[in-house]
Protein backbone atom coordinates (compact mmCIF):
# COMPACT_ATOMS: atom_id res chain seq x y z
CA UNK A 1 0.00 0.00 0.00
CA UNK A 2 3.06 1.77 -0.12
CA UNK A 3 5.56 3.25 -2.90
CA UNK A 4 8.22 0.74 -0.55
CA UNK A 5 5.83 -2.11 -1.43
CA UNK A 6 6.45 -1.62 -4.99
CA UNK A 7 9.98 -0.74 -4.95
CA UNK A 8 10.66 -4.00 -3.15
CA UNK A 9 8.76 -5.65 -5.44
CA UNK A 10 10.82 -3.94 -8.52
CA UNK A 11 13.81 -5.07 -6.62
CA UNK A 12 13.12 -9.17 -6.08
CA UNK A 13 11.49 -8.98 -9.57
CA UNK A 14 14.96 -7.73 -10.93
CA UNK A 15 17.31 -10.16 -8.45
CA UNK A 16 15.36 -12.89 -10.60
CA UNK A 17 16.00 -11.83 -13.69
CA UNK A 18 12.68 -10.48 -14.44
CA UNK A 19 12.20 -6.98 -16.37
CA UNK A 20 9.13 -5.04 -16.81
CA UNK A 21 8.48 -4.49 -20.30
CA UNK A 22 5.05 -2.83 -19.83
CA UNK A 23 3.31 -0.86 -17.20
CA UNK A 24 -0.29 0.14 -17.24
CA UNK A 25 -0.75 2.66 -13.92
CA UNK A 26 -4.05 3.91 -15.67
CA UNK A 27 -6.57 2.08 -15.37
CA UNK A 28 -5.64 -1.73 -15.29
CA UNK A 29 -2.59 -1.07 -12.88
CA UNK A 30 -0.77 -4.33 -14.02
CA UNK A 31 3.10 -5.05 -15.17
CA UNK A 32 3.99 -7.00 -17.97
CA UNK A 33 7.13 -8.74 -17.13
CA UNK A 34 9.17 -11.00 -18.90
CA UNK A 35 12.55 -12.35 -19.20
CA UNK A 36 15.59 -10.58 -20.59
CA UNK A 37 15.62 -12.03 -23.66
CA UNK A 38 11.42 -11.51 -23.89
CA UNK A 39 10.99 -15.13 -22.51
CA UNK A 40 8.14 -16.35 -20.69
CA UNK A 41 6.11 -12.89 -20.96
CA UNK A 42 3.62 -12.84 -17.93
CA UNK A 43 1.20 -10.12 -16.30
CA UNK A 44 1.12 -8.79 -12.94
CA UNK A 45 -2.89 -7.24 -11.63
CA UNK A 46 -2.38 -5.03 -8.90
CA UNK A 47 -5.96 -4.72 -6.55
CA UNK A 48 -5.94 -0.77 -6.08
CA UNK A 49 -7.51 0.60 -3.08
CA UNK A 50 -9.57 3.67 -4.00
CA UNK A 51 -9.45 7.23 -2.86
CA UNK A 52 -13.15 7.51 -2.76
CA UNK A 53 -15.83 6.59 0.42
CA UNK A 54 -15.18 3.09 1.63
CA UNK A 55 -12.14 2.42 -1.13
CA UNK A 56 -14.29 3.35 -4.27
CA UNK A 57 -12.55 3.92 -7.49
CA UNK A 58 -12.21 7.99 -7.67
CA UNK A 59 -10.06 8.50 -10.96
CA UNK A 60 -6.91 9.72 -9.35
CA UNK A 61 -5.58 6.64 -8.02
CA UNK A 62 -2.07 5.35 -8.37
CA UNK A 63 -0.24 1.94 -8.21
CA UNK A 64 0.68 3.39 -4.60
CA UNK A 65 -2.95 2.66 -3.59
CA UNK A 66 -2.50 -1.28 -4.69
CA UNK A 67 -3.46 -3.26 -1.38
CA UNK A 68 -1.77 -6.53 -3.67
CA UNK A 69 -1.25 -8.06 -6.66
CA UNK A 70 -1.07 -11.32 -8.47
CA UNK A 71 -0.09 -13.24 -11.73
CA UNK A 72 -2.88 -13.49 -14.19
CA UNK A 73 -4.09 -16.45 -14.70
CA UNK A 74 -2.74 -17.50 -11.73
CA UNK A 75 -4.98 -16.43 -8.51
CA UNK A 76 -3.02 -18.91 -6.23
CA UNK A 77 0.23 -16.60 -6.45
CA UNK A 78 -0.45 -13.84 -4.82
CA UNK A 79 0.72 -10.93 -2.84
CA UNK A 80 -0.55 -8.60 0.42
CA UNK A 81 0.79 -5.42 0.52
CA UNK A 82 0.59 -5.54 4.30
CA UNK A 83 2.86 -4.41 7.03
CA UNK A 84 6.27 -3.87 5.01
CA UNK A 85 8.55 -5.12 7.97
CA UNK A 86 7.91 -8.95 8.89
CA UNK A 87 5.43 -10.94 6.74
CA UNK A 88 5.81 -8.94 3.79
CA UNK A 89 9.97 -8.94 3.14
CA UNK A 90 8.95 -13.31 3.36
CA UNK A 91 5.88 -12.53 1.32
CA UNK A 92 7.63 -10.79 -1.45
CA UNK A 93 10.70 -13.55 -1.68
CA UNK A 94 8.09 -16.23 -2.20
CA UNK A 95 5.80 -14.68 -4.18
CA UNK A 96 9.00 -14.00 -6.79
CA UNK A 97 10.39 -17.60 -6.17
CA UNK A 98 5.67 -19.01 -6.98
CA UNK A 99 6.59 -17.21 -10.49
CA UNK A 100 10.05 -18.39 -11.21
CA UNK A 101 8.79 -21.78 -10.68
CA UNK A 102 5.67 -22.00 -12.84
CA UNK A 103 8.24 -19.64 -15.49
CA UNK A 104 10.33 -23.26 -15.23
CA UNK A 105 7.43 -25.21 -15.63
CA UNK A 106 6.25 -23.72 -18.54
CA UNK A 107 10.27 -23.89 -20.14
């Protein structure tokens, strides 16, 4: 929920040799990442949290409101933006390690 949430993101995304080759901070809020070499292209949907009355969509949101995210077209690997110290630095690592694995599964 947090521009440190997605900068540690960026950062375990990167350590694992993933790039983002697309981001979409409009209205979809996901990343496109892929491999260096354009490999194993997969999408990443943010959930945004809303500015509006009880976390309605107001317009001027950013990808700093995102409460999560997760890999299209897979629901089971997910990720909380929740307290950054604790859970979420464990969160993060696994999350990144969920995605290299199904990006070996699909090699």
């Amino acid at each position: 929920m947090s521009k440190s949430h997605i900068e540690k993101l960026e950062k375990e995304l990167r350590l694992s040799k993933w790039v983002i080759v697309l981001e979409d901070n409009t209205e979809n809020f996901i990343w496109k990442i892929s491999r260096p070499n354009g490999d194993s292209l997969m999408t990443i949907d943010f959930s945004v949290y809303g500015n509006n009355f009880f976390g309605e969509l107001e317009g001027n949101e950013t990808l700093h409101n995102a409460i999560g995210c997760h890999i299209k077209n897979h629901p089971e690997i997910n990720l909380y933006f929740g307290k950054y110290s604790g859970q979420f630095q464990k969160d993060v690592v696994e999350f990144v390690n969920q995605l290299n694995s199904i990006d070996y599964k699909n090699s």
